[in-house]
Protein backbone atom coordinates (compact mmCIF):
# COMPACT_ATOMS: atom_id res chain seq x y z
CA UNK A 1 23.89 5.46 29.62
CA UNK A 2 20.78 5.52 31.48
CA UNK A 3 17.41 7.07 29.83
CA UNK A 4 17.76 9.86 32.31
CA UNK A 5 21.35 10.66 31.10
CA UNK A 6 20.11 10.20 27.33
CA UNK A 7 17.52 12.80 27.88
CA UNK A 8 19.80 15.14 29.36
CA UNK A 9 22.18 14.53 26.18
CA UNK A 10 19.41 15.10 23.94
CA UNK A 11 18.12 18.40 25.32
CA UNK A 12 21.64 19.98 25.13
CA UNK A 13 21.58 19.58 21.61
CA UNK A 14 21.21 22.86 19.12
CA UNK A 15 16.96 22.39 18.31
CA UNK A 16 18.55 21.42 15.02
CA UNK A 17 20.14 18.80 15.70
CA UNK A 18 17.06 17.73 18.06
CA UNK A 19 14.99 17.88 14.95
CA UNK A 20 17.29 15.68 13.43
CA UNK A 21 17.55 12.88 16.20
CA UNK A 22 13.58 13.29 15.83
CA UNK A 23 13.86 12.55 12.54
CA UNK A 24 16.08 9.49 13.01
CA UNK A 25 14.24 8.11 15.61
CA UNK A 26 11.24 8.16 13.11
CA UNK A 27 13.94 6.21 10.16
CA UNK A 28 14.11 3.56 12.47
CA UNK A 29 10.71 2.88 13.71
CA UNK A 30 10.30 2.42 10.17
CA UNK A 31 13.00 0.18 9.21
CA UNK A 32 12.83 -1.95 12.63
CA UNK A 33 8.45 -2.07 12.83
CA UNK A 34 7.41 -5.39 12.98
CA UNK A 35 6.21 -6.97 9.42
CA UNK A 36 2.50 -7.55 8.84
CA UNK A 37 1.17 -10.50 8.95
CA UNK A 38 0.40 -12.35 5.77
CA UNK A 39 -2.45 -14.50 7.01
CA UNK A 40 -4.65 -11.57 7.18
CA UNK A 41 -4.23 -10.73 3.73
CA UNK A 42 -6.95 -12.22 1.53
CA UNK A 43 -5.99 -14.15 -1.05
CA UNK A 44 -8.00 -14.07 -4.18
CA UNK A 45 -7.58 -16.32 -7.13
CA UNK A 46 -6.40 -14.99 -10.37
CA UNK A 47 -9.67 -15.80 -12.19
CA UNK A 48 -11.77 -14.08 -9.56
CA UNK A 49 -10.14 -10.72 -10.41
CA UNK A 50 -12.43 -7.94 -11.91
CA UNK A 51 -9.92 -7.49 -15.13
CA UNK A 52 -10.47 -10.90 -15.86
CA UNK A 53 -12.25 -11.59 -18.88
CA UNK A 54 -12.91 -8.03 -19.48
CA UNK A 55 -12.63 -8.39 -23.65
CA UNK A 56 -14.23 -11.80 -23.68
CA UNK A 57 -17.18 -10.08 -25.44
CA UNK A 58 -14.99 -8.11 -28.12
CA UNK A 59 -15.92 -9.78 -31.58
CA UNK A 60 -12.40 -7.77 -32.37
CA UNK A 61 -10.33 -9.49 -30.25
CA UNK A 62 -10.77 -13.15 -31.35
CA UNK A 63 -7.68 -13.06 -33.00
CA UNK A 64 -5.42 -11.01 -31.27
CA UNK A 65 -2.33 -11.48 -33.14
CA UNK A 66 -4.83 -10.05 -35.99
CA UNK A 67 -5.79 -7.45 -33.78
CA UNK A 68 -2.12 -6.37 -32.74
CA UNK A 69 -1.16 -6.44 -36.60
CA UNK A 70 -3.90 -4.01 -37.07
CA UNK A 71 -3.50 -1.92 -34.59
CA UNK A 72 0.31 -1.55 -35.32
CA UNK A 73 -0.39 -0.60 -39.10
CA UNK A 74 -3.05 1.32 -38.05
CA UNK A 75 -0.75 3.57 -35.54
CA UNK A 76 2.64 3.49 -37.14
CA UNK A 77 1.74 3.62 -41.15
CA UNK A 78 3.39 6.24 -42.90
CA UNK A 79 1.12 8.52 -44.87
């Protein structure tokens, strides 16, 4: 089937079921699009991240297991 004959078959559908080709068509533009490239994407190094180190100041969180311990008594303790 040529592209002539395809858009003849397509505009004899019900507009409902045009919608729905329309919709299809869209489904596999997505599915089929070419992947992006992964050398563009910058890499950054784990330590260079903004969260990192974030607590490093928090005389509380020295000891976290301490920290955890109290925060769990703290939160769950039955009155």
């Amino acid at each position: 089937m040529n592209q002539e004959e395809l858009w003849r078959e397509i505009k004899s559908l019900p507009p409902q079921a045009q919608r729905e080709l329309a919709d299809f068509v869209a489904f596999l533009r997505f599915r089929y699009k070419p992947p992006c490239p992964t050398d563009k994407l910058k890499k950054t190094a784990l330590a260079d991240e903004p969260f990192v180190g974030m607590w490093r100041d928090r005389e509380d969180m020295e000891d976290s297991s301490k920290w955890v311990r109290a925060t769990r008594n703290r939160e769950w303790a039955t009155s």
